[in-house]
N, C-alpha and C. Protein backbone atom coordinates (compact mmCIF):
# COMPACT_ATOMS: atom_id res chain seq x y z
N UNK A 1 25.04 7.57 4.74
CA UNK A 1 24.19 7.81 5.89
C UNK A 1 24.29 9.28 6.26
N UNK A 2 23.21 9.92 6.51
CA UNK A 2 23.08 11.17 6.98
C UNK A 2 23.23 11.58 8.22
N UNK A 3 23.79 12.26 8.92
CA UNK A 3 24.36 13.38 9.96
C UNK A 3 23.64 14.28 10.39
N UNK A 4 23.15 14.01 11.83
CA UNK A 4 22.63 15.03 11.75
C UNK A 4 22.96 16.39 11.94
N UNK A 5 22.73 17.32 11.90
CA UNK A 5 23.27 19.03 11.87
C UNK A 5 24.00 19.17 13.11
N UNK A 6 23.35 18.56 14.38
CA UNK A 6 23.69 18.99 15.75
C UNK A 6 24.58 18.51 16.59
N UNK A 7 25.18 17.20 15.40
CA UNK A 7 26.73 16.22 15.87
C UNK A 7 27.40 16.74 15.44
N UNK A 8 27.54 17.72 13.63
CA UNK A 8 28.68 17.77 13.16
C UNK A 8 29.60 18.77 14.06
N UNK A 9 29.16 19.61 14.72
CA UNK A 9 30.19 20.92 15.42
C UNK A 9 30.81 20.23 16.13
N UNK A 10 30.29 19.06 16.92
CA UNK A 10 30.70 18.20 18.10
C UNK A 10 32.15 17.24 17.14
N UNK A 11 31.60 16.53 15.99
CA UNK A 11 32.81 16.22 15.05
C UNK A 11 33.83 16.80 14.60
N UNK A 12 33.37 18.41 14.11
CA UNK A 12 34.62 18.83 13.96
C UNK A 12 35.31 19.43 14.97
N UNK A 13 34.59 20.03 16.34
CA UNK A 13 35.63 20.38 17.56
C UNK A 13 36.54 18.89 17.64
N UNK A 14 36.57 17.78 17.70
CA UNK A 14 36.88 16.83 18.34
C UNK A 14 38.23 16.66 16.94
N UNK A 15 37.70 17.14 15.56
CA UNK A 15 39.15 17.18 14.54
C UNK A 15 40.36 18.44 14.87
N UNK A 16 39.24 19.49 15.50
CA UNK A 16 40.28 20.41 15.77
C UNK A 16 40.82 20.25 16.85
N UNK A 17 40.81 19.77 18.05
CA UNK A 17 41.48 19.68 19.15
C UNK A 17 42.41 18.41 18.69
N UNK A 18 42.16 17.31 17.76
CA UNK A 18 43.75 16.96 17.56
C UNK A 18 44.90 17.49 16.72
N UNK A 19 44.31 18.33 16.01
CA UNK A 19 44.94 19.06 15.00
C UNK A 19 45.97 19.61 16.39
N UNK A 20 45.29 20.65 17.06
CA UNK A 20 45.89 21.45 17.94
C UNK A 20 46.76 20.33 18.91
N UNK A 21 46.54 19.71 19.16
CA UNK A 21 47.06 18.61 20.10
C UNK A 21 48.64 18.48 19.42
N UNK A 22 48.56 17.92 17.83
CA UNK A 22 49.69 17.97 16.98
C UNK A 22 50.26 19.23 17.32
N UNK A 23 49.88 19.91 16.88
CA UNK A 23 50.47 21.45 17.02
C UNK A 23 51.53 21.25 18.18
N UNK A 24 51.10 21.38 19.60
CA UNK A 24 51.46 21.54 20.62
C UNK A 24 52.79 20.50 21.02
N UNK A 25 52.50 19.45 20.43
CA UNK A 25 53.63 18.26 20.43
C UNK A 25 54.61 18.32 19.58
N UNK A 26 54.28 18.83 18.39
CA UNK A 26 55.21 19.00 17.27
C UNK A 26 55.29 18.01 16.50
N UNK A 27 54.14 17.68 16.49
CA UNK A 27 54.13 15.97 15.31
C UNK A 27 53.46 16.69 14.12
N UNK A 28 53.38 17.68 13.42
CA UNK A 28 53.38 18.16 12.02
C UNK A 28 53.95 18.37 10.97
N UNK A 29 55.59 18.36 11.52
CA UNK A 29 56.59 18.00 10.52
C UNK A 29 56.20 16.69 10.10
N UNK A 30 56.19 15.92 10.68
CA UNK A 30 56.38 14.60 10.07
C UNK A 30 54.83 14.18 8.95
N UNK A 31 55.22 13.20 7.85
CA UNK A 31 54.58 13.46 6.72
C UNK A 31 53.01 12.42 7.64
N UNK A 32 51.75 13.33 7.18
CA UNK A 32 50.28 12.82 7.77
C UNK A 32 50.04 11.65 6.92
N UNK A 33 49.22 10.36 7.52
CA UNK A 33 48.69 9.68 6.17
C UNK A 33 47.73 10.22 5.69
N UNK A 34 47.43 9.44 4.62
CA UNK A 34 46.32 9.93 4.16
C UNK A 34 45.10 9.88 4.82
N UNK A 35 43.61 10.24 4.86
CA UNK A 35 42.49 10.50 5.72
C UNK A 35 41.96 9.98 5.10
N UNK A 36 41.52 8.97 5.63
CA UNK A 36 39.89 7.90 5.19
C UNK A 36 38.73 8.73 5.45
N UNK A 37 37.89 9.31 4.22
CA UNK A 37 36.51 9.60 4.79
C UNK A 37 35.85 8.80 5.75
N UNK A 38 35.24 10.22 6.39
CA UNK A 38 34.23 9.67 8.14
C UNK A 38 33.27 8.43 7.44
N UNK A 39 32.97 7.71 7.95
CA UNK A 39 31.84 6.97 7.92
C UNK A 39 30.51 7.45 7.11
N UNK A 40 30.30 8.64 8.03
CA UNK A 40 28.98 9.14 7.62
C UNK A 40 29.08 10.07 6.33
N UNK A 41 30.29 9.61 5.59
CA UNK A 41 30.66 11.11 3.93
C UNK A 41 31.32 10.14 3.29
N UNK A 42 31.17 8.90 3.58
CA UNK A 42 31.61 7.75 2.12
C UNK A 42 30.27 7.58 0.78
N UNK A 43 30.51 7.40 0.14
CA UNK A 43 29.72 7.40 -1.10
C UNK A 43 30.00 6.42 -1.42
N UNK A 44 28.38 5.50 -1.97
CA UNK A 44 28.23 4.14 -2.65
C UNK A 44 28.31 4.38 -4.01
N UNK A 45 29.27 3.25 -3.99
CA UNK A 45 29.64 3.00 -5.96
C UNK A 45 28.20 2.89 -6.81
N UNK A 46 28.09 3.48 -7.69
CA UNK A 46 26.87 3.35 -8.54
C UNK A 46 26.82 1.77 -8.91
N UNK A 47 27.36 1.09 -8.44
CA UNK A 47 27.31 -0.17 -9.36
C UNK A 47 26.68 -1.07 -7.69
N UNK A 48 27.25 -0.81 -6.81
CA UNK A 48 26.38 -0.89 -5.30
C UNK A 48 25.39 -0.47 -5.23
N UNK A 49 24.95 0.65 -5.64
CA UNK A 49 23.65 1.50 -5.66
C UNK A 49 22.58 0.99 -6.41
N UNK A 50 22.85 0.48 -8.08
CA UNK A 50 22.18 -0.60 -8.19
C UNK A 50 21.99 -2.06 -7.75
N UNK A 51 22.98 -2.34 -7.52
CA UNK A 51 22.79 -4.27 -6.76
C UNK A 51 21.34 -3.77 -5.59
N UNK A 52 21.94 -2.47 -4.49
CA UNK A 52 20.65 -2.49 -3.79
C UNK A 52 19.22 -2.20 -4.33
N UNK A 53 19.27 -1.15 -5.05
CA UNK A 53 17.72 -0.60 -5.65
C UNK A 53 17.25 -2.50 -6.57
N UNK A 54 18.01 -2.43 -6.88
CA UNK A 54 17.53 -4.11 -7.55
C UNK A 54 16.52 -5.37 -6.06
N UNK A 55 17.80 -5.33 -5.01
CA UNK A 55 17.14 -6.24 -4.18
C UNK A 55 16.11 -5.53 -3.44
N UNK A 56 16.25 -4.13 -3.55
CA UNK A 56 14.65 -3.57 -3.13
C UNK A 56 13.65 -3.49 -3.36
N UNK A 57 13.65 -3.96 -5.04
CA UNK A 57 12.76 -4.37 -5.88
C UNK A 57 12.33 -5.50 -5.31
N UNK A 58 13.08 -6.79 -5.37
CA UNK A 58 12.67 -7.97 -5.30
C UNK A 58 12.33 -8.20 -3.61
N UNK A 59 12.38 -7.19 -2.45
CA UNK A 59 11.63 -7.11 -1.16
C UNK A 59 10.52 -6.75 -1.50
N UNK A 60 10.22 -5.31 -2.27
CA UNK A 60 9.19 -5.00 -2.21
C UNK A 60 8.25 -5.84 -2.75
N UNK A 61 8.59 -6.65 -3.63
CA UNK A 61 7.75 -7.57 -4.52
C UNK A 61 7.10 -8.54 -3.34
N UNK A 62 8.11 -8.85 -2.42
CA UNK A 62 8.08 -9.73 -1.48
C UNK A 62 6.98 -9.41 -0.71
N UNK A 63 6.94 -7.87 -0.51
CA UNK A 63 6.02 -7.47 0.59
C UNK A 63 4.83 -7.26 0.03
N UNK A 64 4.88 -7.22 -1.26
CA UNK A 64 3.50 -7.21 -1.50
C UNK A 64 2.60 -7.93 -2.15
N UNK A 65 2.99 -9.75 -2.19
CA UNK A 65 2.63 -10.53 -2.22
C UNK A 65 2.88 -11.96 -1.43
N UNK A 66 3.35 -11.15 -0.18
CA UNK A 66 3.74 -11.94 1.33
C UNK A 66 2.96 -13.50 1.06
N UNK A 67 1.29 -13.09 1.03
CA UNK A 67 0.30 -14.20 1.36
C UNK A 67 0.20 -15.56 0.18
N UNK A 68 1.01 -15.06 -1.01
CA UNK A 68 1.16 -15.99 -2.18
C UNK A 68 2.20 -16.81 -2.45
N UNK A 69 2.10 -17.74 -2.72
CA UNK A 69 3.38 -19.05 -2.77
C UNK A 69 4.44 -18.22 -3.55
N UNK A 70 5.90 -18.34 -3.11
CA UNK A 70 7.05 -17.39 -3.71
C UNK A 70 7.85 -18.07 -3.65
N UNK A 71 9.01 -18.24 -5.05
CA UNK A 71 9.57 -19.03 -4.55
C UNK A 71 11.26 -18.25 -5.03
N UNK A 72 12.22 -18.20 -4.95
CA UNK A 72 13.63 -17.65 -5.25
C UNK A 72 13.95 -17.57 -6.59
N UNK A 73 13.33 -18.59 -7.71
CA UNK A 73 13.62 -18.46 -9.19
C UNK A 73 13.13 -16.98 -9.51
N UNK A 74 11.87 -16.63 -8.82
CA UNK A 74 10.96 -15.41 -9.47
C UNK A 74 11.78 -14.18 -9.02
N UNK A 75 11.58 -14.07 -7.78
CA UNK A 75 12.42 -13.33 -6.94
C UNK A 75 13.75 -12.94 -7.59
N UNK A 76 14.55 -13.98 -7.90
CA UNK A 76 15.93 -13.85 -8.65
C UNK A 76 15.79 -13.01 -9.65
N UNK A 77 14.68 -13.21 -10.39
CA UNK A 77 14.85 -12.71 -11.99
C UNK A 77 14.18 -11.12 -11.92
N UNK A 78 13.28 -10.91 -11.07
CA UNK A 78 12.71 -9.69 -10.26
C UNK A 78 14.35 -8.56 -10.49
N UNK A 79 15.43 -9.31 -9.61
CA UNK A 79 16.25 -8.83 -9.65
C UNK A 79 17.54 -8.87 -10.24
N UNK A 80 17.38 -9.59 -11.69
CA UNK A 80 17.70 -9.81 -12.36
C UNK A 80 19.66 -10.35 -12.33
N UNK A 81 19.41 -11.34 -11.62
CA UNK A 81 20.55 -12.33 -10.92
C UNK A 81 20.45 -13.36 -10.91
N UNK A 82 21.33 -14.15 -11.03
CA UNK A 82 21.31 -15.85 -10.68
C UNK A 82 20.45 -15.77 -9.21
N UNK A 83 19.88 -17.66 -8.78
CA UNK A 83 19.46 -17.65 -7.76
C UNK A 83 20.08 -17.67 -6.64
N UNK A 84 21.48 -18.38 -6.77
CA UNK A 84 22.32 -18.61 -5.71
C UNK A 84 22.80 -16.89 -5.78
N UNK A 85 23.00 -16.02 -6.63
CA UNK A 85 23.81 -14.97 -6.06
C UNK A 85 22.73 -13.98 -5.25
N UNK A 86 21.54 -14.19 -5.79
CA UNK A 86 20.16 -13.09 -5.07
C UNK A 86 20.10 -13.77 -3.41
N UNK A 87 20.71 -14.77 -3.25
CA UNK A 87 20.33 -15.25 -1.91
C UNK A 87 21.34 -14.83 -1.36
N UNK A 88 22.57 -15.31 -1.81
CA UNK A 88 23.91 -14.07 -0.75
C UNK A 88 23.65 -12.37 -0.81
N UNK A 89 23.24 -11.86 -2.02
CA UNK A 89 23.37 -10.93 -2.10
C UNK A 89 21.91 -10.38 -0.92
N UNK A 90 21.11 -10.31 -0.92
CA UNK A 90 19.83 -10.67 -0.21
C UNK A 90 20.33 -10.48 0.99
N UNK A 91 21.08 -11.31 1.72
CA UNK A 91 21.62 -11.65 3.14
C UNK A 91 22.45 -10.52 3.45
N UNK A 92 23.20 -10.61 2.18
CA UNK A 92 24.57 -9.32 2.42
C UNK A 92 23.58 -7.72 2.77
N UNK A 93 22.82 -7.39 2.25
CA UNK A 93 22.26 -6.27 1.69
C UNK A 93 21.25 -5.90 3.14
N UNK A 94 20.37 -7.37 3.79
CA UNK A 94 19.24 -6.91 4.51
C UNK A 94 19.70 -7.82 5.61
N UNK A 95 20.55 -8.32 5.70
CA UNK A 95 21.03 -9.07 7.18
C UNK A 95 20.29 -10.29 7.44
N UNK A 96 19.62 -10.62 6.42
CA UNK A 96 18.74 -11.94 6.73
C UNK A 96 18.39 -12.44 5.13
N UNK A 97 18.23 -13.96 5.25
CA UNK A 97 18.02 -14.85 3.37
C UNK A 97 16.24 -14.18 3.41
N UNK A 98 16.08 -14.66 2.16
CA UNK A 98 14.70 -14.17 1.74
C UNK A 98 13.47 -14.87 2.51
N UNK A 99 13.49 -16.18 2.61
CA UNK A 99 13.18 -16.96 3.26
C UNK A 99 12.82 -16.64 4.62
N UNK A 100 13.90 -16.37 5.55
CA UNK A 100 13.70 -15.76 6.94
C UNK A 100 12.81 -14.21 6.71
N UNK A 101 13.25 -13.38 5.93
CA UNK A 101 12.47 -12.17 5.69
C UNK A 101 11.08 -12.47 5.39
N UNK A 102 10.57 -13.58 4.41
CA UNK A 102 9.30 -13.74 4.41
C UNK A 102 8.66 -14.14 5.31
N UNK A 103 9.23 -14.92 6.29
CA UNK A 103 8.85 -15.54 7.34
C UNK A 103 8.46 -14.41 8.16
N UNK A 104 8.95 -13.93 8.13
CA UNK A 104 8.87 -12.84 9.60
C UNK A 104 7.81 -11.65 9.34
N UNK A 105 7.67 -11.87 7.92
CA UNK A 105 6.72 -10.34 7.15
C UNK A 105 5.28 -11.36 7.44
N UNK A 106 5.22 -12.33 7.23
CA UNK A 106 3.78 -13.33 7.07
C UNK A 106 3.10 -13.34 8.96
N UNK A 107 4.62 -13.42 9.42
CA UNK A 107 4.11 -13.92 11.25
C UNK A 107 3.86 -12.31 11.80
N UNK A 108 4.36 -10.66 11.47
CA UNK A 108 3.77 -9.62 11.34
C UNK A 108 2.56 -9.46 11.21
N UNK A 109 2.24 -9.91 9.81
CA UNK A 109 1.16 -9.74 9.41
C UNK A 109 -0.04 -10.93 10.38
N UNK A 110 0.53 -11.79 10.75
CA UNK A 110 -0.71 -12.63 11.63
C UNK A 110 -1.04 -12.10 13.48
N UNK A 111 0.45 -11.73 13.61
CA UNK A 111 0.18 -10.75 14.74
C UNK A 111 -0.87 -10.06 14.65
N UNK A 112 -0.71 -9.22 13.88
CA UNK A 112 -2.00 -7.97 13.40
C UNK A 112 -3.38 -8.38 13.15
N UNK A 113 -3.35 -9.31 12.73
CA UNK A 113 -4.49 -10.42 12.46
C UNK A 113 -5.16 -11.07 13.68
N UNK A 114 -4.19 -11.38 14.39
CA UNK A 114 -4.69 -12.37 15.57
C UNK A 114 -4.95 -10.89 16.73
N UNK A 115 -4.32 -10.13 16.77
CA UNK A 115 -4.31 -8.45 17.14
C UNK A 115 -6.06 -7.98 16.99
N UNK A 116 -6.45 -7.88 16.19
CA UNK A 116 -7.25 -7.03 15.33
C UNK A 116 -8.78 -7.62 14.92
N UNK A 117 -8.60 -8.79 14.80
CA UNK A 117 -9.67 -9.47 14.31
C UNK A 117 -10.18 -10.54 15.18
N UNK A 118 -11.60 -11.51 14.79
CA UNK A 118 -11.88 -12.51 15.80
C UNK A 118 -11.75 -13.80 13.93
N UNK A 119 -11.01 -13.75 13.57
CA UNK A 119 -10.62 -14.78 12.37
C UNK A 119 -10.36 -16.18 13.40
N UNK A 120 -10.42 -17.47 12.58
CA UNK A 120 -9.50 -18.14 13.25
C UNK A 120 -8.44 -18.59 12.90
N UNK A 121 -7.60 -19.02 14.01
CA UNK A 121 -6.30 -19.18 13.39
C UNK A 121 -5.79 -19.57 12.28
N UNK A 122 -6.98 -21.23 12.15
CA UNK A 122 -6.61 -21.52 10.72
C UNK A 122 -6.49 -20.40 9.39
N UNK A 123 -7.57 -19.99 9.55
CA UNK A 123 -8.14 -19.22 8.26
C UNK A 123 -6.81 -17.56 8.18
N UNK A 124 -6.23 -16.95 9.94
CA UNK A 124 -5.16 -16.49 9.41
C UNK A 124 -4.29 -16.85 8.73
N UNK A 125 -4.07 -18.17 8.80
CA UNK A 125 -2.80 -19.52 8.40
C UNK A 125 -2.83 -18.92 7.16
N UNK A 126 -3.72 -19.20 6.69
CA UNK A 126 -3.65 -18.95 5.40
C UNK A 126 -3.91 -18.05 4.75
N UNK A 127 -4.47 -17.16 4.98
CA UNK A 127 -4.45 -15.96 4.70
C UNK A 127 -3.02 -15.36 4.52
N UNK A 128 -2.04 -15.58 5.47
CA UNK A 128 -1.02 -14.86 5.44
C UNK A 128 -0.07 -15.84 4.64
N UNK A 129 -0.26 -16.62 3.77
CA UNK A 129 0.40 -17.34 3.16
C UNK A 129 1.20 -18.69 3.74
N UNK A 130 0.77 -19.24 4.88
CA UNK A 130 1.22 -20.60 4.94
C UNK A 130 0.29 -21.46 4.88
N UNK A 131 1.05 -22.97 4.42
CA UNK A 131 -0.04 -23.66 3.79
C UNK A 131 -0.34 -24.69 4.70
N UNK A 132 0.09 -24.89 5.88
CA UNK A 132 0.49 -25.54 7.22
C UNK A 132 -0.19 -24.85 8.42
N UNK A 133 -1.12 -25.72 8.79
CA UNK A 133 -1.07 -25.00 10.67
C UNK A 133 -0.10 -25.09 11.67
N UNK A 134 0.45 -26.63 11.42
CA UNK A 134 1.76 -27.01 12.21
C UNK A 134 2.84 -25.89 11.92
N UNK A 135 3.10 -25.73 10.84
CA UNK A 135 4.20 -25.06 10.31
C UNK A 135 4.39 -23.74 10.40
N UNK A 136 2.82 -23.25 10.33
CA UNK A 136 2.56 -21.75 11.26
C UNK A 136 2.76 -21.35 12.60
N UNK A 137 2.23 -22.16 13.10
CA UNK A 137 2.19 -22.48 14.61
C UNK A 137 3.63 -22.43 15.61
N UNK A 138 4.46 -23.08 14.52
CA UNK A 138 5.97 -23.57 15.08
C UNK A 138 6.65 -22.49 14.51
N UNK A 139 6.54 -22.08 13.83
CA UNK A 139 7.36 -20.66 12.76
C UNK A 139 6.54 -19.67 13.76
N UNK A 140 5.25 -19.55 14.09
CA UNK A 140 5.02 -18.12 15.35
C UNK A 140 5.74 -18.09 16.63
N UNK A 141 5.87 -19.35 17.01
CA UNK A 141 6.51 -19.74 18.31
C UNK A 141 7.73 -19.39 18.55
N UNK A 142 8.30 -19.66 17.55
CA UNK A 142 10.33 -19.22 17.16
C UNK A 142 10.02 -17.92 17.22
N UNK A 143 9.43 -17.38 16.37
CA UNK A 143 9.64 -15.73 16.40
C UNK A 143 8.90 -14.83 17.75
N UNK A 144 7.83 -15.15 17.78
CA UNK A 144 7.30 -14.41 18.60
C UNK A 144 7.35 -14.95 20.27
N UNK A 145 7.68 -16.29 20.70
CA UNK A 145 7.81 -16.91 21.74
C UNK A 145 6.60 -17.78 22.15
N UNK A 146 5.16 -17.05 21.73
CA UNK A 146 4.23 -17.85 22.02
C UNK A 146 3.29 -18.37 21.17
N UNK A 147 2.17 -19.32 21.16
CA UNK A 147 1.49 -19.90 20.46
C UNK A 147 0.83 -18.66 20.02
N UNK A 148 0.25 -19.13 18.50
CA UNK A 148 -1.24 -17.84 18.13
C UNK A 148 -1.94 -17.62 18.69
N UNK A 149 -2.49 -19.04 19.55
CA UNK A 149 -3.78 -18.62 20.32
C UNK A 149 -3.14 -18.29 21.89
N UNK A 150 -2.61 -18.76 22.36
CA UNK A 150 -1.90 -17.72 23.70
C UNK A 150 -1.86 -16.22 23.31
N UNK A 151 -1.14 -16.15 22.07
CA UNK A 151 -0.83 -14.64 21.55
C UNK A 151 -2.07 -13.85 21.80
N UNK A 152 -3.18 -14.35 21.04
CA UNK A 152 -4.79 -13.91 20.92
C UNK A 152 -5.29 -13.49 22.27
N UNK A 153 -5.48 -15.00 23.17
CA UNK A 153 -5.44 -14.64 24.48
C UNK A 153 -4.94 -13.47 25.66
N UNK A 154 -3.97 -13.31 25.23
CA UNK A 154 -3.20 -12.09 25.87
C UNK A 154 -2.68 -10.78 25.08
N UNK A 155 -3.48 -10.55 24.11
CA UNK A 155 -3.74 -9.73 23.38
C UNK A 155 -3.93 -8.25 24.28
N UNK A 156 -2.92 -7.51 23.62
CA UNK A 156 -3.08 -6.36 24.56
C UNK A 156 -3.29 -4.96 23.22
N UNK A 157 -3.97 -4.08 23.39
CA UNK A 157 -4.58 -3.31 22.26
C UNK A 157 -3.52 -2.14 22.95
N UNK A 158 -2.62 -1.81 22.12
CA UNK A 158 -1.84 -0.48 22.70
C UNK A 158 -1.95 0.79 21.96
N UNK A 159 -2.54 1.72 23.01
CA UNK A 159 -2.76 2.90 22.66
C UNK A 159 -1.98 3.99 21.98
N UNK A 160 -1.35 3.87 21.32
CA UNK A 160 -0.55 4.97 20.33
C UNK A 160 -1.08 4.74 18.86
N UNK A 161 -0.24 5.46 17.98
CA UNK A 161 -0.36 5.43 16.68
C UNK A 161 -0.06 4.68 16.26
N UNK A 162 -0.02 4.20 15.37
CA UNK A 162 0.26 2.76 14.47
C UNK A 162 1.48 2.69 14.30
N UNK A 163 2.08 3.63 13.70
CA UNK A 163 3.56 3.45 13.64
C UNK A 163 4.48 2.82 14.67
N UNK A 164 4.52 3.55 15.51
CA UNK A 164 4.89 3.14 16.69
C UNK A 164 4.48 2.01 17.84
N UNK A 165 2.59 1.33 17.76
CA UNK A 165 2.84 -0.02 17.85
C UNK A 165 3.16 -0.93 17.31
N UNK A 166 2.98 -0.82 15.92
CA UNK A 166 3.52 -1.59 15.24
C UNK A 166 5.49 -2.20 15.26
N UNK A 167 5.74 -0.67 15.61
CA UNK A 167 7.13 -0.84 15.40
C UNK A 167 7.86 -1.79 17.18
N UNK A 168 6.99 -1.00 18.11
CA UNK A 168 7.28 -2.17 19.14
C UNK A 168 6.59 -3.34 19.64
N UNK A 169 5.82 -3.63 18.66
CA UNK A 169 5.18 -5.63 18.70
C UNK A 169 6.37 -5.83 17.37
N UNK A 170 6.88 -5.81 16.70
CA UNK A 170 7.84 -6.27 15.66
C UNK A 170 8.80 -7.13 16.15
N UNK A 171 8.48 -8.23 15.73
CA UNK A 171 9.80 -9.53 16.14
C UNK A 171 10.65 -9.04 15.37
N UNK A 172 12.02 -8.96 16.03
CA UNK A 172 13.25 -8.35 15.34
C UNK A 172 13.95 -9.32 14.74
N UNK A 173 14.11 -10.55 15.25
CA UNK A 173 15.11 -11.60 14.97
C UNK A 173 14.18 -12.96 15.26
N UNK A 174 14.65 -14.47 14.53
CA UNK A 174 14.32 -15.64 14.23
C UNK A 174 15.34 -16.26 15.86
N UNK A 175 14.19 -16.80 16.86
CA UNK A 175 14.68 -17.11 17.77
C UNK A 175 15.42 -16.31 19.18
N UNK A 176 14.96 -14.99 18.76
CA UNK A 176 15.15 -14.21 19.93
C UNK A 176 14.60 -14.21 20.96
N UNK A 177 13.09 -14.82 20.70
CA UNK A 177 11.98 -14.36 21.54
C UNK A 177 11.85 -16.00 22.27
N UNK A 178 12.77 -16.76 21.42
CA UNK A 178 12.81 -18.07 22.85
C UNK A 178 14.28 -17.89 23.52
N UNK A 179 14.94 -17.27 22.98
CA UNK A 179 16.20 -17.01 24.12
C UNK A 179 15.69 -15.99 24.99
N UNK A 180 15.11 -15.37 25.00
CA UNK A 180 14.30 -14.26 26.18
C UNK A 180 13.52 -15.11 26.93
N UNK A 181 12.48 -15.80 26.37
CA UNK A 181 11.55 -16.24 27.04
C UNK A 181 11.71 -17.54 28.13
């Protein structure tokens, strides 16, 4: 992870005032342990570095065939792993199974949909890859708190750049938005 320029002086005053602190006490004779690199100056094992670029593969694949039936065998081999290990590894890597990640990329994408367009719900349903209205319906509700068509209804068009609405209509988490609500 990168640092930015305008913490590090603030990091290293804060190494030199214990240095000096030692000094002043006289705890320098005695033998230092060794120093664990900071957080932000550890380096990933090349063999980590691929496990991730691999499951980034098999997201991106994800993301860009959100709306098409997917199922973990493909995905697995995408990233060239057993299925059971692409699903821990998956979780370990992006904080959520593939499953929940697709979920949440499909109910995005219907936001934007139900956002943007006069479609109907059904026809987003499927569009965004579920094959269920019930199942849409109840999977928008968990994430986002309210029905599609409530959603539609109270549809609010927010004036910034895309990036940035996008990034704050984004359901963050599976069931957040009914513990809020």
């Amino acid at each position: 992870m990168h640092v930015p320029a305008w913490i590090r002086p603030v990091l290293l005053a804060a190494d030199q005032v214990r240095f000096l602190a030692k000094v002043a006490v006289g705890g320098l004779d005695k033998p230092t342990p060794t120093r664990q690199r900071p957080w932000w100056n550890t380096r990933m094992s090349s063999e980590q570095e691929a496990v991730n670029r691999r499951m980034l593969r098999a997201r991106d694949a994800m993301d860009r065939a959100y709306g098409q039936p997917l199922n973990i065998r493909t995905l697995a081999a995408i990233a060239y792993v057993s299925e059971a290990h692409f699903i821990r590894t998956f979780r370990a890597t992006f904080g959520e199974t593939p499953h929940r990640y697709l979920q949440r990329r499909r109910v995005e994408r219907a936001m934007f949909l139900l956002r943007m367009t006069d479609q109907p719900v059904t026809e987003i349903c499927m569009a965004v890859g579920f094959s269920s209205l019930g199942t849409f319906s109840r999977t928008f509700r968990v994430i986002v708190g309210r029905s599609p068509s409530v959603f539609r209804a109270q549809r609010v068009v927010l004036v910034a750049p895309t990036c940035f609405s996008m990034s704050w209509s984004r359901p963050s988490s599976f069931g957040e938005a009914t513990a809020l609500g």
